[in-house]
N, C-alpha and C. Protein backbone atom coordinates (compact mmCIF):
# COMPACT_ATOMS: atom_id res chain seq x y z
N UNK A 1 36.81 -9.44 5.70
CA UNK A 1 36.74 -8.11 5.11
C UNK A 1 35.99 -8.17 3.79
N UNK A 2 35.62 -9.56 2.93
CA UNK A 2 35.31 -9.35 1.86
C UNK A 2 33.88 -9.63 1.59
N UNK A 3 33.66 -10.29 2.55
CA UNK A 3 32.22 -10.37 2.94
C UNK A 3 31.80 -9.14 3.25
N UNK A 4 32.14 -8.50 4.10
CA UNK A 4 31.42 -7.14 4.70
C UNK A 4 31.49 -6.14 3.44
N UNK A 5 32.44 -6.26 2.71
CA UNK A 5 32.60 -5.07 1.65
C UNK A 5 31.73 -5.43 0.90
N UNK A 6 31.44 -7.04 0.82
CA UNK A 6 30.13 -7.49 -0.29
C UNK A 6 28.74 -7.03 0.39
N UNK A 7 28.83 -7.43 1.54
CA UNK A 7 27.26 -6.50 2.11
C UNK A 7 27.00 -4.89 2.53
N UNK A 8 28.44 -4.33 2.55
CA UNK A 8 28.21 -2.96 2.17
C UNK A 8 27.97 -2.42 0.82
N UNK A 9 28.64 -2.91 0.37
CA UNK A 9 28.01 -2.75 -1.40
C UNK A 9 26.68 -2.78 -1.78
N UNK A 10 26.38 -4.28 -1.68
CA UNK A 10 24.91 -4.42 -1.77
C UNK A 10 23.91 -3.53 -0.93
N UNK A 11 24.51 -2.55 0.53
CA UNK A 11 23.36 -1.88 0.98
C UNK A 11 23.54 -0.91 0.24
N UNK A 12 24.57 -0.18 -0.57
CA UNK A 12 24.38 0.75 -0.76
C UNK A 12 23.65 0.77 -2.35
N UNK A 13 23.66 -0.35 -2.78
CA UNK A 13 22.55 -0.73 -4.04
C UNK A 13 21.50 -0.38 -3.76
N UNK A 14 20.96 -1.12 -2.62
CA UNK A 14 19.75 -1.32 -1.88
C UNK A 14 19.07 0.06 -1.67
N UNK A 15 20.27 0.94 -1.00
CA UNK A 15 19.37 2.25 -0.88
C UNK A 15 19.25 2.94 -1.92
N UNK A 16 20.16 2.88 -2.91
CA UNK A 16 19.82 3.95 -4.31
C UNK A 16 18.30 3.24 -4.68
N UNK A 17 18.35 2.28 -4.84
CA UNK A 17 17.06 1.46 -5.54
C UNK A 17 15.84 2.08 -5.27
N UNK A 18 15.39 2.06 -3.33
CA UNK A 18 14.59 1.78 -3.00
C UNK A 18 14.57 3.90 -2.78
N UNK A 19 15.30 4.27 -3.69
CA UNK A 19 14.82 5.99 -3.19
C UNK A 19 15.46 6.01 -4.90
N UNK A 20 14.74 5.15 -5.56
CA UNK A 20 14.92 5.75 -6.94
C UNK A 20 15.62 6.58 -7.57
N UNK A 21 16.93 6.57 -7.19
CA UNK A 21 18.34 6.80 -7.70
C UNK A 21 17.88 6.04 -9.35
N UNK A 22 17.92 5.12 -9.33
CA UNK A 22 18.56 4.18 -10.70
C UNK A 22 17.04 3.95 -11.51
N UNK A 23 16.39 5.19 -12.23
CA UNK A 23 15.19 4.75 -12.65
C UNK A 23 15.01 3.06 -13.54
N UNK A 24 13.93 2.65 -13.38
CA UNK A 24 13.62 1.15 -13.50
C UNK A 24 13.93 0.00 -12.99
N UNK A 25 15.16 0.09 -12.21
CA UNK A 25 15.74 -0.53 -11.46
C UNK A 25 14.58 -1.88 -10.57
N UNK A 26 14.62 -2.77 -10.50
CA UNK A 26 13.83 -3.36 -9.37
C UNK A 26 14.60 -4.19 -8.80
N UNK A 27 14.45 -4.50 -7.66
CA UNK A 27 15.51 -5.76 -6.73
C UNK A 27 15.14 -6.85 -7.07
N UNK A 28 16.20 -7.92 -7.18
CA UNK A 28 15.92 -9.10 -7.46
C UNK A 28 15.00 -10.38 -6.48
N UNK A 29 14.33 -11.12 -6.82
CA UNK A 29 14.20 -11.83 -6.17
C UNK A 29 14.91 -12.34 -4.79
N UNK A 30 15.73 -12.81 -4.87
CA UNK A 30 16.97 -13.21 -4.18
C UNK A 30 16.97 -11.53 -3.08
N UNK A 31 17.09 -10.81 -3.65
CA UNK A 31 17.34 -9.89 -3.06
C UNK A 31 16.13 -9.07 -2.06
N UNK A 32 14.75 -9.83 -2.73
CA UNK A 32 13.23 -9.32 -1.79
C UNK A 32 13.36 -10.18 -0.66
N UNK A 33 14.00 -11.47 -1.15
CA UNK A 33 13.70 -12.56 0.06
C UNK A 33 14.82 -11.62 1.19
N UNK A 34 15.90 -11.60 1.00
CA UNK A 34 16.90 -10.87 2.16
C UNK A 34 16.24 -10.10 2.86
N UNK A 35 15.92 -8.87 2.31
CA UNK A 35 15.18 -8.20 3.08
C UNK A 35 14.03 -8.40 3.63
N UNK A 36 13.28 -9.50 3.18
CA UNK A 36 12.17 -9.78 4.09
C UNK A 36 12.41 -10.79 5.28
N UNK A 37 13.56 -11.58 5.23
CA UNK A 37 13.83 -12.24 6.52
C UNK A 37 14.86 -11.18 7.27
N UNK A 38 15.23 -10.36 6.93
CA UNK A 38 16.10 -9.55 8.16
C UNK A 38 15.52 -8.58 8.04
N UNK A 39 14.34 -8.12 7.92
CA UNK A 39 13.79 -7.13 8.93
C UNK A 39 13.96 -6.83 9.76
N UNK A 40 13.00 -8.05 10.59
CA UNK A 40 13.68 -8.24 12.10
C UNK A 40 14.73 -8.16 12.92
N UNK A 41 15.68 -8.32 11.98
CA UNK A 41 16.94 -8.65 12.71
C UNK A 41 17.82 -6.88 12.55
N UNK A 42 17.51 -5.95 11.54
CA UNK A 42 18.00 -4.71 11.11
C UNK A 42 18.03 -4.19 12.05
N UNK A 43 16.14 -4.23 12.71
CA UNK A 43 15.77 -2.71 13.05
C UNK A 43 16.12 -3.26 14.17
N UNK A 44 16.80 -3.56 15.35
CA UNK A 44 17.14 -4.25 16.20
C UNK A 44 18.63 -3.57 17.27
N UNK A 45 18.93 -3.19 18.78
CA UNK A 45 20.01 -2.73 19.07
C UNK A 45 21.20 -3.83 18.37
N UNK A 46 21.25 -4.63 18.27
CA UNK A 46 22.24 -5.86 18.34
C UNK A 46 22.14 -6.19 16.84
N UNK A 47 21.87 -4.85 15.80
CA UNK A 47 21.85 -5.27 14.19
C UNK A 47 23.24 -5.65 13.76
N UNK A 48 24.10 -5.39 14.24
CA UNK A 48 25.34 -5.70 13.44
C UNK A 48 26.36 -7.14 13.62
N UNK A 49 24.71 -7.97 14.64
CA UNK A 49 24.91 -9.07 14.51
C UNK A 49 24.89 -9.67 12.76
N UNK A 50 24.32 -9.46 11.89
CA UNK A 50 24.48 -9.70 10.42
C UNK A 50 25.38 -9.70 9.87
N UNK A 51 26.49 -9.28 10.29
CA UNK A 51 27.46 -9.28 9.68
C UNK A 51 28.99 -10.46 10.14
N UNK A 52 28.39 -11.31 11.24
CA UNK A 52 29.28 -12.24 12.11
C UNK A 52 28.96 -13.37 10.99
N UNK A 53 29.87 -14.02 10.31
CA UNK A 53 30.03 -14.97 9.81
C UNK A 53 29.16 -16.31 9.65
N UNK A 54 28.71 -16.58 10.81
CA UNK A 54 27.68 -17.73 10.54
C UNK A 54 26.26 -17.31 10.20
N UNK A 55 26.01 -15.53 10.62
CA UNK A 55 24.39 -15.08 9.90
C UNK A 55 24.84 -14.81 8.52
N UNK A 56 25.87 -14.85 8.03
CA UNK A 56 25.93 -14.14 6.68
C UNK A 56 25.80 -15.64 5.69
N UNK A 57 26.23 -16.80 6.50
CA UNK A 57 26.45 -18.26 5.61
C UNK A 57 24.81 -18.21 5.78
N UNK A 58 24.35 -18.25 6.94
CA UNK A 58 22.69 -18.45 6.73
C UNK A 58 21.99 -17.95 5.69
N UNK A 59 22.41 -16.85 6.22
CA UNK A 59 21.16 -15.85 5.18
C UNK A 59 21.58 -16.14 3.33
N UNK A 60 22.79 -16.43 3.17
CA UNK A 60 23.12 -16.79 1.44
C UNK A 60 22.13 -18.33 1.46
N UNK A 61 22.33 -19.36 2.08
CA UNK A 61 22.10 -20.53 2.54
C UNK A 61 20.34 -20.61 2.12
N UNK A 62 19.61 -19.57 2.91
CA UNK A 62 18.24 -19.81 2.63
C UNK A 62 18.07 -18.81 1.29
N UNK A 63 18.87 -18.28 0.99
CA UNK A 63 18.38 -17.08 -0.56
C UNK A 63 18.50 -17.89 -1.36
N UNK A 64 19.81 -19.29 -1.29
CA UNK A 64 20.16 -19.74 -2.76
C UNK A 64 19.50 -21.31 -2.32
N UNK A 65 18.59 -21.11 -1.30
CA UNK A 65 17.77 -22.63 -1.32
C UNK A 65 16.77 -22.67 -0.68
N UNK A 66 16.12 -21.83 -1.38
CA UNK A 66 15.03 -21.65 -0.70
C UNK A 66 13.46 -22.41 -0.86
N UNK A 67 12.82 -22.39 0.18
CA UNK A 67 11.69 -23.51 0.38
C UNK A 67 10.75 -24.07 -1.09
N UNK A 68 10.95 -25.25 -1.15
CA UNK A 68 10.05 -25.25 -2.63
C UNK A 68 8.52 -25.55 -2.04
């Protein structure tokens, strides 16, 4: 439950941001990379695969170690 409340949170960051709710606001690094590897995986019937426990260890996994 606390995971999901952490990635509902963060979408709902995500959308004020990106429809300029929060003037100056920009997403973090960490936070461009997310969205650019789950694109794919969003717009998708089977999106709420993201939220099953081993995509959520991934996806922290490559944000906080990512390719040098």
């Amino acid at each position: 439950q606390a995971a999901r409340d952490f990635m509902l949170g963060h979408m709902t960051i995500l959308t004020a941001v990106l429809f300029e709710e929060i003037p100056g606001v920009q997403l973090s690094d960490g936070a461009q990379m997310a969205i650019k590897q789950a694109k794919q995986e969003l717009f998708q019937p089977d999106w709420k695969k993201v939220f099953e426990p081993e995509a959520m260890l991934q996806s922290v996994r490559s944000i906080t170690n990512p390719p040098q």
